[in-house]
Structure formats: C-alpha cells, structure tokens
C-alpha atoms as a PDB file:
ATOM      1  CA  UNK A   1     -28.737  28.600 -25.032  1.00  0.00           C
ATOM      2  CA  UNK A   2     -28.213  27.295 -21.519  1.00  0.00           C
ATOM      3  CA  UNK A   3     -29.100  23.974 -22.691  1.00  0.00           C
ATOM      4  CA  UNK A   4     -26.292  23.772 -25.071  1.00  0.00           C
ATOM      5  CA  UNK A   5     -23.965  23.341 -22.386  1.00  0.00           C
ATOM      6  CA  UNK A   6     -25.721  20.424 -21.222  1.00  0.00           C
ATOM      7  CA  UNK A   7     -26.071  19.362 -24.804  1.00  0.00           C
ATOM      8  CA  UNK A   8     -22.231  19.500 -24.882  1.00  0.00           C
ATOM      9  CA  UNK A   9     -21.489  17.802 -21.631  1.00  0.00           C
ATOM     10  CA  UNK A  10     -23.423  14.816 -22.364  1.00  0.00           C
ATOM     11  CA  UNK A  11     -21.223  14.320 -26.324  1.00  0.00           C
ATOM     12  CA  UNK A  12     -18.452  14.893 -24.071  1.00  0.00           C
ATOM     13  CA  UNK A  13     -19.105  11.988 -21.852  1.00  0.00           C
ATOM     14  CA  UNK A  14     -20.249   9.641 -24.429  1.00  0.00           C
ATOM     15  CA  UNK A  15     -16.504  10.611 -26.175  1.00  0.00           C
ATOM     16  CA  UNK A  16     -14.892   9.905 -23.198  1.00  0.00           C
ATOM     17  CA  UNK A  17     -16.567   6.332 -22.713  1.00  0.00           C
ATOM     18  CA  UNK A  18     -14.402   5.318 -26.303  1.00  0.00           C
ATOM     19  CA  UNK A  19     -11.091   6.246 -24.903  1.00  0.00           C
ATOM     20  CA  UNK A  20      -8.884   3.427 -24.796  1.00  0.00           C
ATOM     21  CA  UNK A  21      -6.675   5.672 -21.968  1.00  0.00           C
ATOM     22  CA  UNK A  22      -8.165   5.674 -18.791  1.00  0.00           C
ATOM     23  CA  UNK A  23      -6.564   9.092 -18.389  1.00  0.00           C
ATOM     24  CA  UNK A  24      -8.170  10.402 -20.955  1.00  0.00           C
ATOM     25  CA  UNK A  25     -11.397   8.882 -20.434  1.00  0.00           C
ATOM     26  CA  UNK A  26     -11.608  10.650 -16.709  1.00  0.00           C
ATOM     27  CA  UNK A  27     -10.098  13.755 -17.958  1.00  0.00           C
ATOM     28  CA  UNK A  28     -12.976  14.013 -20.319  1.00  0.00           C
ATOM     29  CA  UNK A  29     -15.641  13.018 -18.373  1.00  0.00           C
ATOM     30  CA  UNK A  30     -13.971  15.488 -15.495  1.00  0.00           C
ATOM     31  CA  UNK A  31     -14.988  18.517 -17.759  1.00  0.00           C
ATOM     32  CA  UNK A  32     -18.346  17.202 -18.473  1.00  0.00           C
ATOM     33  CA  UNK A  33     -18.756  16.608 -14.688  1.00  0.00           C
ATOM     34  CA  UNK A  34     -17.752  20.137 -14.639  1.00  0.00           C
ATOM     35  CA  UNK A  35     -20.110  21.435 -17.335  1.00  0.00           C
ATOM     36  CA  UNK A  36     -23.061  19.296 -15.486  1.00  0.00           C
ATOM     37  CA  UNK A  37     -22.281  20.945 -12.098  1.00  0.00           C
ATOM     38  CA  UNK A  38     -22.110  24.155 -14.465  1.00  0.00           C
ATOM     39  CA  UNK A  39     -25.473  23.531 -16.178  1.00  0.00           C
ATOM     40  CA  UNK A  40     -26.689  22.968 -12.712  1.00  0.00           C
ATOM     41  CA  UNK A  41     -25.838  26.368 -11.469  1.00  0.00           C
ATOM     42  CA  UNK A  42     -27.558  28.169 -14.005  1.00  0.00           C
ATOM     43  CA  UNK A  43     -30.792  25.905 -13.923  1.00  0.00           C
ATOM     44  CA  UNK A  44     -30.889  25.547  -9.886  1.00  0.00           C
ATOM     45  CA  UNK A  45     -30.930  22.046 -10.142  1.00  0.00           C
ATOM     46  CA  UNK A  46     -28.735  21.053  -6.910  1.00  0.00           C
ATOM     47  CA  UNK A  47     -28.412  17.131  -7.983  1.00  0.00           C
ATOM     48  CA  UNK A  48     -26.605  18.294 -10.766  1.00  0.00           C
ATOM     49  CA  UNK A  49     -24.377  20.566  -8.798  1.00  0.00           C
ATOM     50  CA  UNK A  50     -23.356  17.896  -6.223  1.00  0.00           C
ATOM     51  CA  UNK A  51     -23.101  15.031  -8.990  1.00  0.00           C
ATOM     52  CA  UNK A  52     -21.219  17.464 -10.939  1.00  0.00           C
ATOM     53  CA  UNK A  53     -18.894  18.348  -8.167  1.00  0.00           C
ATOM     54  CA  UNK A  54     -18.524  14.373  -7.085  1.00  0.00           C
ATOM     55  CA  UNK A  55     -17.598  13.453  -9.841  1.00  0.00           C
ATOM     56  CA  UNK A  56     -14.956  15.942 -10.859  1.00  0.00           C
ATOM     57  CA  UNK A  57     -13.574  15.576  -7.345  1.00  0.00           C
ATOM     58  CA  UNK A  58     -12.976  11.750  -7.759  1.00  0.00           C
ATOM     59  CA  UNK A  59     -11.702  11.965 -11.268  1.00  0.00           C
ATOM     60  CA  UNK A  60      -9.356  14.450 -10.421  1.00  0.00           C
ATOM     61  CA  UNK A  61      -8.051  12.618  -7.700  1.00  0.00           C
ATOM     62  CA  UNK A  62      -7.457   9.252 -10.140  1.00  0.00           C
ATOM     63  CA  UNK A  63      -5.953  11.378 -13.080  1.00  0.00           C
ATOM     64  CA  UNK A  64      -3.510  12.856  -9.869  1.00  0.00           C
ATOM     65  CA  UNK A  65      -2.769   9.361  -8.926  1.00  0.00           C
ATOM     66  CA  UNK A  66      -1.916   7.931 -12.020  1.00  0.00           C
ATOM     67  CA  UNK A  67      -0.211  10.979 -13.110  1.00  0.00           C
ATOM     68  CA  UNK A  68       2.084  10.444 -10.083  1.00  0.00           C
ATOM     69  CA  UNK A  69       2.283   6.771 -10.329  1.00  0.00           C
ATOM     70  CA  UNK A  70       3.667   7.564 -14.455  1.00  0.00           C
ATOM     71  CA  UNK A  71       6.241   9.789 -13.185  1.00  0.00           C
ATOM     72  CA  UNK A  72       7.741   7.680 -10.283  1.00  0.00           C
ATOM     73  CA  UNK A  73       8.117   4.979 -13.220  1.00  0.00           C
END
C-alpha cells in the first residue's frame, strides 16, 4: 500500500517531464517531490525526505516567480 504512493509519484514526474509549460512541469513534479518526501516519512528513508523537501522548496519558489513575473505583464 505504502508503495503506491511512490508508485504514483514517480508517473507523476515522468507526466510532468512532457509538459510543454514550464509551470506546469514544476507544479507537477512539486507534488511528486511532495509525495517522495511523503513516501519517505512513512519508510524512514531520510534522503527521500530531504530530496523531497529540496525539491518542492525550489519549485515552489520558480512557479512563485513566474507567477509574479505573469502578473506584472
């Protein structure tokens, strides 16, 4: 069961590697990051956890940027 989240995180990235919208692309692989860093929780597996959390922390801040840089256009 708990592997099914990693199972979905990992389609989840590969879908966001064919978006054409590099929003969408890090907004997708933002909640796979967090499902990894989730996966990692449950499985005490900390490289998950902090690549998890990296990773949604910089995409986050990119999809912010270029949210902002949209709207001041």
């Amino acid at each position: 069961m708990i592997e099914a989240i990693a199972y979905i995180a990992l389609m989840i990235s590969l879908v966001s590697m064919s978006m054409k919208s590099m929003i969408y692309l890090r907004a997708f692989h933002a909640l796979s990051s967090l499902l990894f860093g989730i996966y990692g929780i449950c499985i005490d597996a900390f490289p998950l956890i902090i690549g998890g959390s990296l990773f949604l922390i910089i995409h986050s801040y990119h999809i912010i940027k270029m949210l902002r840089i949209t709207r001041a256009s």
